[in-house]
Protein backbone atom coordinates (compact mmCIF):
# COMPACT_ATOMS: atom_id res chain seq x y z
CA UNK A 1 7.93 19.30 12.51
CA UNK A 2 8.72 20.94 15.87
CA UNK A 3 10.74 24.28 16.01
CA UNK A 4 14.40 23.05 17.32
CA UNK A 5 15.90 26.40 16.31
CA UNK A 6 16.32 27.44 20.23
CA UNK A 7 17.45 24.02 21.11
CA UNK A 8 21.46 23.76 20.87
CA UNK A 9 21.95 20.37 22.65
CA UNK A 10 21.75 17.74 19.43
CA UNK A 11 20.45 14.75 21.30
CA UNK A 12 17.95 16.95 23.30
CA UNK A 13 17.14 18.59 19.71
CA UNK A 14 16.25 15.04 18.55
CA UNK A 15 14.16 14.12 20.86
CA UNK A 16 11.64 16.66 20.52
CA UNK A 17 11.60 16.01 16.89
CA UNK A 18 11.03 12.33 17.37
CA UNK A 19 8.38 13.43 19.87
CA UNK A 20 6.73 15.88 17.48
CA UNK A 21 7.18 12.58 14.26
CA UNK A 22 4.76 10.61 16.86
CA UNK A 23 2.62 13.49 17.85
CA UNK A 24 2.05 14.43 13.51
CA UNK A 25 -1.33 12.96 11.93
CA UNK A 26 -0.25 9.93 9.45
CA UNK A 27 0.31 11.21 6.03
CA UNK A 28 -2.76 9.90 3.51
CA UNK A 29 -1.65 7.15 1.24
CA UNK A 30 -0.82 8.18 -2.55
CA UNK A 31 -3.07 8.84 -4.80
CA UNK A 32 -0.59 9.37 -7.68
CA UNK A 33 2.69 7.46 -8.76
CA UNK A 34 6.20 9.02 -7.19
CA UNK A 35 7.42 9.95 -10.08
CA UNK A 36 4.58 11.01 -12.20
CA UNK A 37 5.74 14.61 -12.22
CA UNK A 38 9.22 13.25 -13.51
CA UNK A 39 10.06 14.64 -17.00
CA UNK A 40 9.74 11.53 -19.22
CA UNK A 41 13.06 10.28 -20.99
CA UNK A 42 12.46 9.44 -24.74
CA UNK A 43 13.61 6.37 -26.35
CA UNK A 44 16.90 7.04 -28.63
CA UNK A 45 15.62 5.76 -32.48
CA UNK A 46 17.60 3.09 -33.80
CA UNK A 47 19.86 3.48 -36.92
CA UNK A 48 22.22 6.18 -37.47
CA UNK A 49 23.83 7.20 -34.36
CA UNK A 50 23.54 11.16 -33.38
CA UNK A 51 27.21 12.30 -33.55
């Protein structure tokens, strides 16, 4: 992403970061699932409740 710190006008700042979006290579396509680094949430038992 472009450096828009010295730009104060927010539609000028904009466009040179839409400019710099078009400019950027395309980002490679996964090669893991989103969420795989997500902390797994484990299945309650059934039977007597916790509390």
């Amino acid at each position: 992403m472009a450096n828009t710190k010295s730009v104060m006008d927010k539609a000028e700042r904009k466009k040179v970061k839409r400019a710099a979006r078009k400019k950027a290579a395309p980002k490679p396509k996964r090669t893991t699932p989103r969420g795989s680094l997500k902390k797994k949430v484990r299945k309650l038992v059934r039977g007597q409740s916790k509390r």
